[in-house]
PDB file of N, CA and C in Angstrom:
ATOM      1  N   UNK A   1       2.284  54.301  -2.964  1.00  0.00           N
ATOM      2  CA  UNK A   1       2.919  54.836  -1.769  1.00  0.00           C
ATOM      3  C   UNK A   1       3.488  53.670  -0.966  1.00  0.00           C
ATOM      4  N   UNK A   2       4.919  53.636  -0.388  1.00  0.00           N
ATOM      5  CA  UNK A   2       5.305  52.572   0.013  1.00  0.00           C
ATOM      6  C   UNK A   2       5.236  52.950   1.975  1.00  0.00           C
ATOM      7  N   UNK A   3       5.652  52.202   2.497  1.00  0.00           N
ATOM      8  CA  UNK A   3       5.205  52.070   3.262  1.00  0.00           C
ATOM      9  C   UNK A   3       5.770  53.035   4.300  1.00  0.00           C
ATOM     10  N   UNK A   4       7.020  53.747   4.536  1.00  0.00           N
ATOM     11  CA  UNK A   4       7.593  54.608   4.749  1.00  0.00           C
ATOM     12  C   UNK A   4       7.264  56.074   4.510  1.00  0.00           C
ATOM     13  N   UNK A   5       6.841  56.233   2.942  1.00  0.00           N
ATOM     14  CA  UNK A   5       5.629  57.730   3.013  1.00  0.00           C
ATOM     15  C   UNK A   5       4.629  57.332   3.652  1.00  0.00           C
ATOM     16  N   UNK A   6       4.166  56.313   3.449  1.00  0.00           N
ATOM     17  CA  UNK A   6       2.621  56.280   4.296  1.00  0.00           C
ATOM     18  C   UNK A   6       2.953  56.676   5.704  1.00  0.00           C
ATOM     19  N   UNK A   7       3.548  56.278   6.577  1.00  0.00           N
ATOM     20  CA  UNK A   7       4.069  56.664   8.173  1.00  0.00           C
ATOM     21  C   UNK A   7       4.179  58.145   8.094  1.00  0.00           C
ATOM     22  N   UNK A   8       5.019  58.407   7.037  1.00  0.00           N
ATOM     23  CA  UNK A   8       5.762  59.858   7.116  1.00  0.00           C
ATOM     24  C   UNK A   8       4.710  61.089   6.473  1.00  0.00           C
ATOM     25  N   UNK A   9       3.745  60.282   6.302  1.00  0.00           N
ATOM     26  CA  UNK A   9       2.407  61.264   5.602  1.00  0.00           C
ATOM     27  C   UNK A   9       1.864  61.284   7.153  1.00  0.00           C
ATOM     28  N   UNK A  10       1.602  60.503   7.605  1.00  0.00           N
ATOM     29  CA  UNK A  10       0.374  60.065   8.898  1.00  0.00           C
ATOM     30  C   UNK A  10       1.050  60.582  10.229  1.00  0.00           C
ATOM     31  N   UNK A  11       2.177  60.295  10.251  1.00  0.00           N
ATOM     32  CA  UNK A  11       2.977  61.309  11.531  1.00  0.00           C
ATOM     33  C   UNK A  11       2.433  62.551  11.321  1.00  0.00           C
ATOM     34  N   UNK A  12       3.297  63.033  10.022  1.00  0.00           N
ATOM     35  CA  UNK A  12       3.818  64.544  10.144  1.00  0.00           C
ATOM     36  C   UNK A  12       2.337  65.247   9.826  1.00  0.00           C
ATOM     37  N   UNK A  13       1.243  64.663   9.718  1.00  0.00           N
ATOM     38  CA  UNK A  13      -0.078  65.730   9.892  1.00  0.00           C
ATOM     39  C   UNK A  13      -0.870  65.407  10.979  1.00  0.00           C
ATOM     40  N   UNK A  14       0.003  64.287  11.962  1.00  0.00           N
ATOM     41  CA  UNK A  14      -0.786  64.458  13.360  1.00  0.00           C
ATOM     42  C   UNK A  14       0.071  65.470  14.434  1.00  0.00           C
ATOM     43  N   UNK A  15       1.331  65.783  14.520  1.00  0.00           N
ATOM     44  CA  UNK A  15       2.193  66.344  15.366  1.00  0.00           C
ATOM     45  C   UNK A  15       2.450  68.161  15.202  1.00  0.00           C
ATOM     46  N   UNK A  16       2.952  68.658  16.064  1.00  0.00           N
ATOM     47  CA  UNK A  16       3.461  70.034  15.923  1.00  0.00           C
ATOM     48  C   UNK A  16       4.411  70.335  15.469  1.00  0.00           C
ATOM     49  N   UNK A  17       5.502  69.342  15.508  1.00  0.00           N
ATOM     50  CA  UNK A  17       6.250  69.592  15.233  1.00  0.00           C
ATOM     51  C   UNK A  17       7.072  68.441  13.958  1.00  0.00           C
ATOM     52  N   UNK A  18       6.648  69.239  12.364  1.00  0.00           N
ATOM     53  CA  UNK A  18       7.272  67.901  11.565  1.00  0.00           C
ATOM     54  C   UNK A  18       8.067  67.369  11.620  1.00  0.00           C
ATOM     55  N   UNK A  19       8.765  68.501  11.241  1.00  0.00           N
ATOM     56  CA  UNK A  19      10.143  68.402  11.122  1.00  0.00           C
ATOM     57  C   UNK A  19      11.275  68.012  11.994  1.00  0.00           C
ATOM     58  N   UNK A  20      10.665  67.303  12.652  1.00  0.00           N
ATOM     59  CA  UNK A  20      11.783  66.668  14.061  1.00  0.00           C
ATOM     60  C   UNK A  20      10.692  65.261  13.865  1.00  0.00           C
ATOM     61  N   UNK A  21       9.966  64.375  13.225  1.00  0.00           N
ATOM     62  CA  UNK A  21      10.237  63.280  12.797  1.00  0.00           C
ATOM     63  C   UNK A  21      10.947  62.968  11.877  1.00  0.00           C
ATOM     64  N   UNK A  22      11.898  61.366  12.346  1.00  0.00           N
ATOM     65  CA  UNK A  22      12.421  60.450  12.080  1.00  0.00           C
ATOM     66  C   UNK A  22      11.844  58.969  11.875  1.00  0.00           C
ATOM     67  N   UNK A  23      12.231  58.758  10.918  1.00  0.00           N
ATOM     68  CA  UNK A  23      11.803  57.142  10.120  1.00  0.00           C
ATOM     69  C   UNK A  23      12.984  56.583  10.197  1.00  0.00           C
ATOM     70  N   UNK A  24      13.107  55.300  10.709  1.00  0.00           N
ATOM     71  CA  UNK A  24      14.174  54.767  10.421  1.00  0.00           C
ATOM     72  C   UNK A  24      13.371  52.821  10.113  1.00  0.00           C
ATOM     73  N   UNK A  25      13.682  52.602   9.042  1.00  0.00           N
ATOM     74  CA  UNK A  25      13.030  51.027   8.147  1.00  0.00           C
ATOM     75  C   UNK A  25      14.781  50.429   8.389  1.00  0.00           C
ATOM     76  N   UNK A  26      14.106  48.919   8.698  1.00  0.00           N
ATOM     77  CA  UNK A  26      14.659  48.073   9.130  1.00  0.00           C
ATOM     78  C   UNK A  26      14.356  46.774   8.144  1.00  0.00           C
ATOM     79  N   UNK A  27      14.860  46.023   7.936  1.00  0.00           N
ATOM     80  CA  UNK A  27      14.207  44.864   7.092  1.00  0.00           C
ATOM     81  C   UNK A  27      15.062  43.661   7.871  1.00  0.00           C
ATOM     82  N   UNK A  28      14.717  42.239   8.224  1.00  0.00           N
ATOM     83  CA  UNK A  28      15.706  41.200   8.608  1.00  0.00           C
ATOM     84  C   UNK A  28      14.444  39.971   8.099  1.00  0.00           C
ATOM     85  N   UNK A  29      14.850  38.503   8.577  1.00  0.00           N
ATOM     86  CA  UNK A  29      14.261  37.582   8.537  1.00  0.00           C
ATOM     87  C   UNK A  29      12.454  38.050   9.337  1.00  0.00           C
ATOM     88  N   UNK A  30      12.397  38.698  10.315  1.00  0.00           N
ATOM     89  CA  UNK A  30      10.787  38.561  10.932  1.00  0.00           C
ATOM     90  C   UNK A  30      10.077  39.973   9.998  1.00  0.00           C
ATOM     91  N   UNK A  31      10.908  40.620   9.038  1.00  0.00           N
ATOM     92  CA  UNK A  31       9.943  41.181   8.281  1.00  0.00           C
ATOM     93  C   UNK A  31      10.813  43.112   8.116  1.00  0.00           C
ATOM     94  N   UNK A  32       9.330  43.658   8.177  1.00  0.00           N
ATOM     95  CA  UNK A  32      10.017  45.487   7.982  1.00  0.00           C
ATOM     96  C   UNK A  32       9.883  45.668   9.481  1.00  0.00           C
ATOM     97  N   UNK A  33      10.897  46.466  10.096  1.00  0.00           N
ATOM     98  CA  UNK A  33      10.204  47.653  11.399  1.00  0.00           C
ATOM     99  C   UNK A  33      10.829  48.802  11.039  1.00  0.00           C
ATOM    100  N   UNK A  34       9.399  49.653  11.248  1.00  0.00           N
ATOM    101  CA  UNK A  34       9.819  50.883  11.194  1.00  0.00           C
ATOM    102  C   UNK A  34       9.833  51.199  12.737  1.00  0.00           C
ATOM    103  N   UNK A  35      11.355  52.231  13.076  1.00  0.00           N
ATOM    104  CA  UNK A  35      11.489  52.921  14.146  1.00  0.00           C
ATOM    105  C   UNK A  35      11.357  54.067  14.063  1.00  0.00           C
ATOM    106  N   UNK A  36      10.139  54.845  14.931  1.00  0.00           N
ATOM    107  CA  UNK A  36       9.822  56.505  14.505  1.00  0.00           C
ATOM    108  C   UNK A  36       9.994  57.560  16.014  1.00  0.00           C
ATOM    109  N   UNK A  37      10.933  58.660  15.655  1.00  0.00           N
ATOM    110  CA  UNK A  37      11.492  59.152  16.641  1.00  0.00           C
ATOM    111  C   UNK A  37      10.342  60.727  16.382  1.00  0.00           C
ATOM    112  N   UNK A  38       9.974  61.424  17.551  1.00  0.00           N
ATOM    113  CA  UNK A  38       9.332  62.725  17.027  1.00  0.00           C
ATOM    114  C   UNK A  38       9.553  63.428  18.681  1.00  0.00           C
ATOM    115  N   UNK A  39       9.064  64.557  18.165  1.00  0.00           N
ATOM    116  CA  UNK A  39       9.716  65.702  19.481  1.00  0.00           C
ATOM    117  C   UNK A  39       9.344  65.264  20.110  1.00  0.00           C
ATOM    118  N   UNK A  40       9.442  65.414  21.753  1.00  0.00           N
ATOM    119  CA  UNK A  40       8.664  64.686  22.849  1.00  0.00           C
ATOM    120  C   UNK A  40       7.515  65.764  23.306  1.00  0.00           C
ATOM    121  N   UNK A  41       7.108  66.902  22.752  1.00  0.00           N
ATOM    122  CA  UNK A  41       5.966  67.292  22.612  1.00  0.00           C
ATOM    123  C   UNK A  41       4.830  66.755  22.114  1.00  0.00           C
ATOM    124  N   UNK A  42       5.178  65.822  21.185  1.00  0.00           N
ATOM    125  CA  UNK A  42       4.487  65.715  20.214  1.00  0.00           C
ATOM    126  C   UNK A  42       4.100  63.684  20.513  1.00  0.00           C
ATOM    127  N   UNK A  43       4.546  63.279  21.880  1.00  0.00           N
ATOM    128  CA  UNK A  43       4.308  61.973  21.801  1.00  0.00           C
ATOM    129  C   UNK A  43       3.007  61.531  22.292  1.00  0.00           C
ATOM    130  N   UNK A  44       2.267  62.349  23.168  1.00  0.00           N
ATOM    131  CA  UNK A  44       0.873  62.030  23.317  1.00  0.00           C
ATOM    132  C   UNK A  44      -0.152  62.561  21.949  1.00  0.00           C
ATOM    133  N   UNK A  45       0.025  62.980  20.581  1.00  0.00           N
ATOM    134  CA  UNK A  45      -0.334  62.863  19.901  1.00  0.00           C
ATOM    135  C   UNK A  45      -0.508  61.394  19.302  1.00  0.00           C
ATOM    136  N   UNK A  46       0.917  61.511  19.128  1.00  0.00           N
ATOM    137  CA  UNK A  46       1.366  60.124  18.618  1.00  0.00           C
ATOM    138  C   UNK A  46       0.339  58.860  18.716  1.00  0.00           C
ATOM    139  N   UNK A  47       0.820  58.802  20.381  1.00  0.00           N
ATOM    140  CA  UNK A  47       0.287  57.301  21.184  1.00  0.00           C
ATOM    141  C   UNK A  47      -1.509  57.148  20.937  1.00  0.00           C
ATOM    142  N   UNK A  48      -1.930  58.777  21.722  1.00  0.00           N
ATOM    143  CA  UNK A  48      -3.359  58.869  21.705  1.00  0.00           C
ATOM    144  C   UNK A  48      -3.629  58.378  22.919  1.00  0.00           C
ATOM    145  N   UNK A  49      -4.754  58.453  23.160  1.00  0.00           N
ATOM    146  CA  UNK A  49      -5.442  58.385  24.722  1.00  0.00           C
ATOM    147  C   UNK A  49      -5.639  56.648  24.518  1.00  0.00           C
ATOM    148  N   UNK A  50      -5.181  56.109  25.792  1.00  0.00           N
ATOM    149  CA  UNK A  50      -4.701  54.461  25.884  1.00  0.00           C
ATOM    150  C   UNK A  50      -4.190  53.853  24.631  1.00  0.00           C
ATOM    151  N   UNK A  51      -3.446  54.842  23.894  1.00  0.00           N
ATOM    152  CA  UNK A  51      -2.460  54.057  23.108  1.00  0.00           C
ATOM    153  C   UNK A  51      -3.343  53.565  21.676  1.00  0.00           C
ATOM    154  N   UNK A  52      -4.535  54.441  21.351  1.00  0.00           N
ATOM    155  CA  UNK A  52      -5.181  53.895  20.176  1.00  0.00           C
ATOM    156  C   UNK A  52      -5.115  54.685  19.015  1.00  0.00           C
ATOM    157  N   UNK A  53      -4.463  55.599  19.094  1.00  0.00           N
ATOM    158  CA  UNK A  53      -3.802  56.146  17.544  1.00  0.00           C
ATOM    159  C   UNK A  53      -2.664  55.450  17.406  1.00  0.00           C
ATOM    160  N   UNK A  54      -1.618  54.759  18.500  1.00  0.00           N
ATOM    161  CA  UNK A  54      -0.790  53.844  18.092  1.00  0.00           C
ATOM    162  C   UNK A  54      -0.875  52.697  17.601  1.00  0.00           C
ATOM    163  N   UNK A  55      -2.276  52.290  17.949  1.00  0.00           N
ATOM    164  CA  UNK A  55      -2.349  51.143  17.459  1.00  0.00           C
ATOM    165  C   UNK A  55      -3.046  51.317  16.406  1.00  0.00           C
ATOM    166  N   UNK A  56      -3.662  52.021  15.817  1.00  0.00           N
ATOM    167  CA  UNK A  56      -4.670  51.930  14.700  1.00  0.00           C
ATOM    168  C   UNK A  56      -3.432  52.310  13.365  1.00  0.00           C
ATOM    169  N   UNK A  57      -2.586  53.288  13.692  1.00  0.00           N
ATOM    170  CA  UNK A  57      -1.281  53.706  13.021  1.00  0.00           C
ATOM    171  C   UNK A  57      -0.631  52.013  12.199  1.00  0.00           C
ATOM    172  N   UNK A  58      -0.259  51.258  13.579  1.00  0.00           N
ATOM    173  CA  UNK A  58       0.143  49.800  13.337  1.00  0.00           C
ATOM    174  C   UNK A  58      -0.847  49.273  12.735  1.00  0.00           C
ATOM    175  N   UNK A  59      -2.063  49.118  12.605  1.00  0.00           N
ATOM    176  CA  UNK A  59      -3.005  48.137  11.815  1.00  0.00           C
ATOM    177  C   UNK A  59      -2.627  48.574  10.171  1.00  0.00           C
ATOM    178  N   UNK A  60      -2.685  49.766  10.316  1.00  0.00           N
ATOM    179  CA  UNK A  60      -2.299  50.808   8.919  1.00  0.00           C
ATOM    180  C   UNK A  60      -1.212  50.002   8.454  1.00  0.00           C
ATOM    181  N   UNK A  61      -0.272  50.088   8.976  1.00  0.00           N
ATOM    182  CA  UNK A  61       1.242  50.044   8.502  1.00  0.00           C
ATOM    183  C   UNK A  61       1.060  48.157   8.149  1.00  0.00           C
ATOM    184  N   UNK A  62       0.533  48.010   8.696  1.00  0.00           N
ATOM    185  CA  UNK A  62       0.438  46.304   8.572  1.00  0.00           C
ATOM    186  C   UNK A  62      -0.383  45.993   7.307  1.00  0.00           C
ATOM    187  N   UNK A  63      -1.909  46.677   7.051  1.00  0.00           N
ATOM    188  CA  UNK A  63      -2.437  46.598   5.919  1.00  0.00           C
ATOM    189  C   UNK A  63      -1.070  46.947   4.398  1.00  0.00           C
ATOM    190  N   UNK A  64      -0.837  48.319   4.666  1.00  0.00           N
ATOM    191  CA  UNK A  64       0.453  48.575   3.706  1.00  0.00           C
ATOM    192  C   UNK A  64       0.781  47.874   3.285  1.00  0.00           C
ATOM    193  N   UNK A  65       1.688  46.838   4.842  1.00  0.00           N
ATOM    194  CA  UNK A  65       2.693  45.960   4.231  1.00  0.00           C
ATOM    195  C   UNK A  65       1.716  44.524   3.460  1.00  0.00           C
ATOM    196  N   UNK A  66       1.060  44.229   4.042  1.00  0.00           N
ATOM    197  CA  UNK A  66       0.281  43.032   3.244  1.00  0.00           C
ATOM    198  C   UNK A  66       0.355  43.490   1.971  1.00  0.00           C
ATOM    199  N   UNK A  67      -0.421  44.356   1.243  1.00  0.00           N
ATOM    200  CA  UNK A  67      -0.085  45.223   0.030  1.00  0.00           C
ATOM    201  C   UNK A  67       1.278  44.682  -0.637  1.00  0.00           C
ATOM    202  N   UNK A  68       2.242  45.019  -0.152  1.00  0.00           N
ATOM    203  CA  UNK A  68       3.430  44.738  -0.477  1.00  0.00           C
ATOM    204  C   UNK A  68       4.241  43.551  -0.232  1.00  0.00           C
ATOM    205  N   UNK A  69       3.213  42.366   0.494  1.00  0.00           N
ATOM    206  CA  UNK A  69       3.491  41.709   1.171  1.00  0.00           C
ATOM    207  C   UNK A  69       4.511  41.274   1.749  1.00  0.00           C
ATOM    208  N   UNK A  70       4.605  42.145   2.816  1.00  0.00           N
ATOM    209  CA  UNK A  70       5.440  42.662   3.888  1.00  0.00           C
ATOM    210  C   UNK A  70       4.974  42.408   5.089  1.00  0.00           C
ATOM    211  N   UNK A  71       5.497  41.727   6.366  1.00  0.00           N
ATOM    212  CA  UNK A  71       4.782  42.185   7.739  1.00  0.00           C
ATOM    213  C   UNK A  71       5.741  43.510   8.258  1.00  0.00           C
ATOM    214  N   UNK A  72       5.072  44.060   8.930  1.00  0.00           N
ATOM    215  CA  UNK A  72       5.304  45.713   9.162  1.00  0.00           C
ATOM    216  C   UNK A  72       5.068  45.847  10.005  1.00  0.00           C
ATOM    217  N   UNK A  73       6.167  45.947  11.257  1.00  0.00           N
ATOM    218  CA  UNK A  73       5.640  46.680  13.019  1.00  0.00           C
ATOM    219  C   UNK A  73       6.096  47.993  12.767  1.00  0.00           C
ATOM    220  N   UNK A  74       5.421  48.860  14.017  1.00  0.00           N
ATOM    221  CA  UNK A  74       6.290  49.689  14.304  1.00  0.00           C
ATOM    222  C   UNK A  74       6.514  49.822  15.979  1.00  0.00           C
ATOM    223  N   UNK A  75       7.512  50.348  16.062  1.00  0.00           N
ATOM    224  CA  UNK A  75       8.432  50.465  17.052  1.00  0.00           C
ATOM    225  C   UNK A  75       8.099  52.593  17.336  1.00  0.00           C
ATOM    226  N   UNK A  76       8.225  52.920  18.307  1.00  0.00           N
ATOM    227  CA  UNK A  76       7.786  54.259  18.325  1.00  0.00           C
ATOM    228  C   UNK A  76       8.677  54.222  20.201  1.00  0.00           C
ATOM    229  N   UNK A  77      10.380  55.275  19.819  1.00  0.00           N
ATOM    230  CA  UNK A  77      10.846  55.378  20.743  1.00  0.00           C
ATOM    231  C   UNK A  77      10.650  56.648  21.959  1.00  0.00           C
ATOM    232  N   UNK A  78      11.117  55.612  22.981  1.00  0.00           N
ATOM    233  CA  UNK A  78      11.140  57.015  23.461  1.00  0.00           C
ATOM    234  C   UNK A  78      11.925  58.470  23.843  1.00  0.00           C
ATOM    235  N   UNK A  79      11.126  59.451  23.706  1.00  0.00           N
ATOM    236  CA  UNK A  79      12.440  60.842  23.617  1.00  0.00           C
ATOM    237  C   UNK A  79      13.208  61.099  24.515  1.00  0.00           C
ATOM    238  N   UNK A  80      14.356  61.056  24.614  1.00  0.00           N
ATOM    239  CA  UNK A  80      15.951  61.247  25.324  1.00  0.00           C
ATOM    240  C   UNK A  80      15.313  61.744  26.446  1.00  0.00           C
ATOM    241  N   UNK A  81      15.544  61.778  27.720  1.00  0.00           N
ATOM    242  CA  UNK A  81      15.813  62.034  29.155  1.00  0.00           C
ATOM    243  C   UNK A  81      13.900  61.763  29.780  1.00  0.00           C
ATOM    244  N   UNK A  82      13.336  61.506  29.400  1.00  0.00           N
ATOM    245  CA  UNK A  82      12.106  61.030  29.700  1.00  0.00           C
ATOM    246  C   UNK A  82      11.969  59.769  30.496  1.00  0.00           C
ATOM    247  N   UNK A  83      10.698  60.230  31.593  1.00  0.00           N
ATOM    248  CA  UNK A  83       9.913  58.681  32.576  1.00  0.00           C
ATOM    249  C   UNK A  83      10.067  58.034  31.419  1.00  0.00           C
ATOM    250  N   UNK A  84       9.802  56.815  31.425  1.00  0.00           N
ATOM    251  CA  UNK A  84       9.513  55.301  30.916  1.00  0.00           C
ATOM    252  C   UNK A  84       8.409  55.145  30.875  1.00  0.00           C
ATOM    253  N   UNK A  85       7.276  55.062  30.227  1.00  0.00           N
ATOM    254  CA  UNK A  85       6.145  54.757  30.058  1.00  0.00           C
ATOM    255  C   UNK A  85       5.542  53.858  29.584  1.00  0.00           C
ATOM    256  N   UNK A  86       4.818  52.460  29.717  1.00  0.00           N
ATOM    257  CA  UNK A  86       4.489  51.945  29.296  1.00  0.00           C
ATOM    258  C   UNK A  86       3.545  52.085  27.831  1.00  0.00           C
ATOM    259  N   UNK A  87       2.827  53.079  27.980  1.00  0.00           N
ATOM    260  CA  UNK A  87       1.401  53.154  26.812  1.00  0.00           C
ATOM    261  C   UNK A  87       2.689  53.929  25.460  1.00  0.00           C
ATOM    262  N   UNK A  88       4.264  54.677  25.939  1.00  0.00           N
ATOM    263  CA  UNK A  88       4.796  55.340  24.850  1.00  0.00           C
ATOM    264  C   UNK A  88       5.214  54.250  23.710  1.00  0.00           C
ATOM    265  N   UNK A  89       5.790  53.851  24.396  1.00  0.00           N
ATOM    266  CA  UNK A  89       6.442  52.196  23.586  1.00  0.00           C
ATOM    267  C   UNK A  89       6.302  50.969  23.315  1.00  0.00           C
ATOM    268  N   UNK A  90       6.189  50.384  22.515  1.00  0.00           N
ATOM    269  CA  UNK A  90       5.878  48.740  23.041  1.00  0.00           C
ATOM    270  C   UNK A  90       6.692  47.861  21.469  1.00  0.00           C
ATOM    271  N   UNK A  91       7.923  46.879  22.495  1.00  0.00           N
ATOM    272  CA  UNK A  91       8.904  46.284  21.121  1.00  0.00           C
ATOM    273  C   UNK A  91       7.674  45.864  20.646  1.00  0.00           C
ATOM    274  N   UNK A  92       8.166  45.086  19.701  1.00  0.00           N
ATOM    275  CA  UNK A  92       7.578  44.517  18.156  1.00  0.00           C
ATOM    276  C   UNK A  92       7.247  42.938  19.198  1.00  0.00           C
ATOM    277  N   UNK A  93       7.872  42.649  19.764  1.00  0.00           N
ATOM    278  CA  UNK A  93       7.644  41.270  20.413  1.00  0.00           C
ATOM    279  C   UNK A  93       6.527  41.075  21.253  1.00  0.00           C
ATOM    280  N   UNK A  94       6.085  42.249  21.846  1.00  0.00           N
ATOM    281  CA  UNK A  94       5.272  42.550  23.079  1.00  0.00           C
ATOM    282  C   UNK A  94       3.758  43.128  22.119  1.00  0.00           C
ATOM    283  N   UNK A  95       3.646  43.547  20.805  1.00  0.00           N
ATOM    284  CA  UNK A  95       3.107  43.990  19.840  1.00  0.00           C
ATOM    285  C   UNK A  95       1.965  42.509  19.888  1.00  0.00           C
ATOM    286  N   UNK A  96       0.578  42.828  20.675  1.00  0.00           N
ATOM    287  CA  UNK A  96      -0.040  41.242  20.481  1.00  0.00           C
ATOM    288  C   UNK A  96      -0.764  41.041  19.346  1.00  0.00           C
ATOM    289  N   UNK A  97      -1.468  41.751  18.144  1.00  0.00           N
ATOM    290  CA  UNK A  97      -1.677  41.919  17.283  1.00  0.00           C
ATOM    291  C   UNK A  97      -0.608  41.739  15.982  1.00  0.00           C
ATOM    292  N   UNK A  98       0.651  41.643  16.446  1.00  0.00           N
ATOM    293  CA  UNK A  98       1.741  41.627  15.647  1.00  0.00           C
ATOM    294  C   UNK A  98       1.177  40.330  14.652  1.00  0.00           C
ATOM    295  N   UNK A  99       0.931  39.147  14.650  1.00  0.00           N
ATOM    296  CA  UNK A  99       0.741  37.823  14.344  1.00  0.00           C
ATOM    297  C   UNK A  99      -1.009  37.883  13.882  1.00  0.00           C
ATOM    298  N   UNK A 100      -1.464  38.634  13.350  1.00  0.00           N
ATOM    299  CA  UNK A 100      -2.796  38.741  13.083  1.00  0.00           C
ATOM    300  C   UNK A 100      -2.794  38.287  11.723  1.00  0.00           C
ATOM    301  N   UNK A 101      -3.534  37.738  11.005  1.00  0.00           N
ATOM    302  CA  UNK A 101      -3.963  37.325   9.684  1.00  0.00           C
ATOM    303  C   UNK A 101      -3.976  38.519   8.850  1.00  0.00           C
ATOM    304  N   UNK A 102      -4.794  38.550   7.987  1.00  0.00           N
ATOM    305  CA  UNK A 102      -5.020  39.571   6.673  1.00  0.00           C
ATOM    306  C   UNK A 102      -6.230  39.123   6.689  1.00  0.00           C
ATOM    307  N   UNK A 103      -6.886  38.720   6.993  1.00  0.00           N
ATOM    308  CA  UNK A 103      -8.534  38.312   7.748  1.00  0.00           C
ATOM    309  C   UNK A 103      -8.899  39.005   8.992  1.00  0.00           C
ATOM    310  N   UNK A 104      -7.904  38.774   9.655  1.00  0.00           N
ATOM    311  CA  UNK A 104      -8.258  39.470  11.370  1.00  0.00           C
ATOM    312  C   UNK A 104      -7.974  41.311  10.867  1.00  0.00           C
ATOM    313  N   UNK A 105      -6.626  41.162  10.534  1.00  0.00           N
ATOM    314  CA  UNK A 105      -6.468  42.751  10.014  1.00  0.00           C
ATOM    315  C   UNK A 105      -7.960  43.463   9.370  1.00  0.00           C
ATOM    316  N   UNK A 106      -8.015  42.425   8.369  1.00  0.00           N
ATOM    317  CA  UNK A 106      -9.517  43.429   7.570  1.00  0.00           C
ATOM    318  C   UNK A 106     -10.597  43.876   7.971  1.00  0.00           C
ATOM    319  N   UNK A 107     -10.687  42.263   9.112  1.00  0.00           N
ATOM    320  CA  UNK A 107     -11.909  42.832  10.114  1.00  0.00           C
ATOM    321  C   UNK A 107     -11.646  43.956  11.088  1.00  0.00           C
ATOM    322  N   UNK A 108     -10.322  43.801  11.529  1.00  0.00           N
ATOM    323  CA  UNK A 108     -10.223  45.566  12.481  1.00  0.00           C
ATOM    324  C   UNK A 108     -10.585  46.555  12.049  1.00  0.00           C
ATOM    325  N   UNK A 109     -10.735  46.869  10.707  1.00  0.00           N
ATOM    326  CA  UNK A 109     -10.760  47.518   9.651  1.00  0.00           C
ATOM    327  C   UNK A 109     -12.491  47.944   9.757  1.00  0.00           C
ATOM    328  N   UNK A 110     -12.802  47.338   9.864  1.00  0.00           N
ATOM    329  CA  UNK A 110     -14.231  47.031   9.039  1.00  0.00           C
ATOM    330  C   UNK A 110     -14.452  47.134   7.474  1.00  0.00           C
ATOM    331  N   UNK A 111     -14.087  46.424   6.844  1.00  0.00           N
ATOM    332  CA  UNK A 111     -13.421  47.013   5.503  1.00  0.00           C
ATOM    333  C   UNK A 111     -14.349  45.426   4.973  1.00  0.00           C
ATOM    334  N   UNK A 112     -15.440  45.737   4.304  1.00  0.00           N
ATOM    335  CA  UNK A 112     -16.154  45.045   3.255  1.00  0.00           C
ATOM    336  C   UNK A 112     -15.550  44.681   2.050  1.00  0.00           C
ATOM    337  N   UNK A 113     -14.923  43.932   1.804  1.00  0.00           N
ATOM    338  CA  UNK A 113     -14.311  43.263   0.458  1.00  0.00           C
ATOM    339  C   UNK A 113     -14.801  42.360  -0.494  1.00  0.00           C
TER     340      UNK A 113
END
């Protein structure tokens, strides 16, 4: 499974609405980002309460990419005419975990190897 079903598996069985997520993979010199668009019903699923299904989503997508050895953010926008929220979004730059090892990753994990 590459890294794009994996997102598109893990979205579309947390939200109400599938079929209004969007994947959009990016590739340049700092690596993959995926940008993922979903109803705006469906964005406090997403994020999770202080933003920790978003981030555990990103540890995911990051293990993936190691797999493939890939670094892998994601980017998660926000839906057309909506407040601005800090906990909805956060670039890839602002991402502080972005720069984590495959050591630090495993340990987030708790993952015995």
């Amino acid at each position: 499974m590459d890294d794009i079903q994996f997102l598109e598996y893990v979205i579309k069985a947390l939200v109400e609405h599938p079929n209004d997520v969007k994947i959009k993979r990016t590739v340049d010199e700092m690596g993959v980002l995926m940008t993922l668009d979903v109803h705006p019903d469906d964005m406090g699923k997403v994020i999770g309460r202080a933003g920790n299904t978003a981030k555990a989503i990103r540890i995911l997508l990051r293990v993936v990419g190691m797999k493939n050895n890939a670094r892998v953010n994601l980017k998660i926008n926000e839906p057309a005419g909506s407040a601005p929220r800090e906990s909805y979004s956060s670039p890839v730059s602002s991402v502080p975990s972005a720069s984590k090892t495959v050591d630090q990753a495993m340990e987030d994990l708790n993952l015995d190897l």
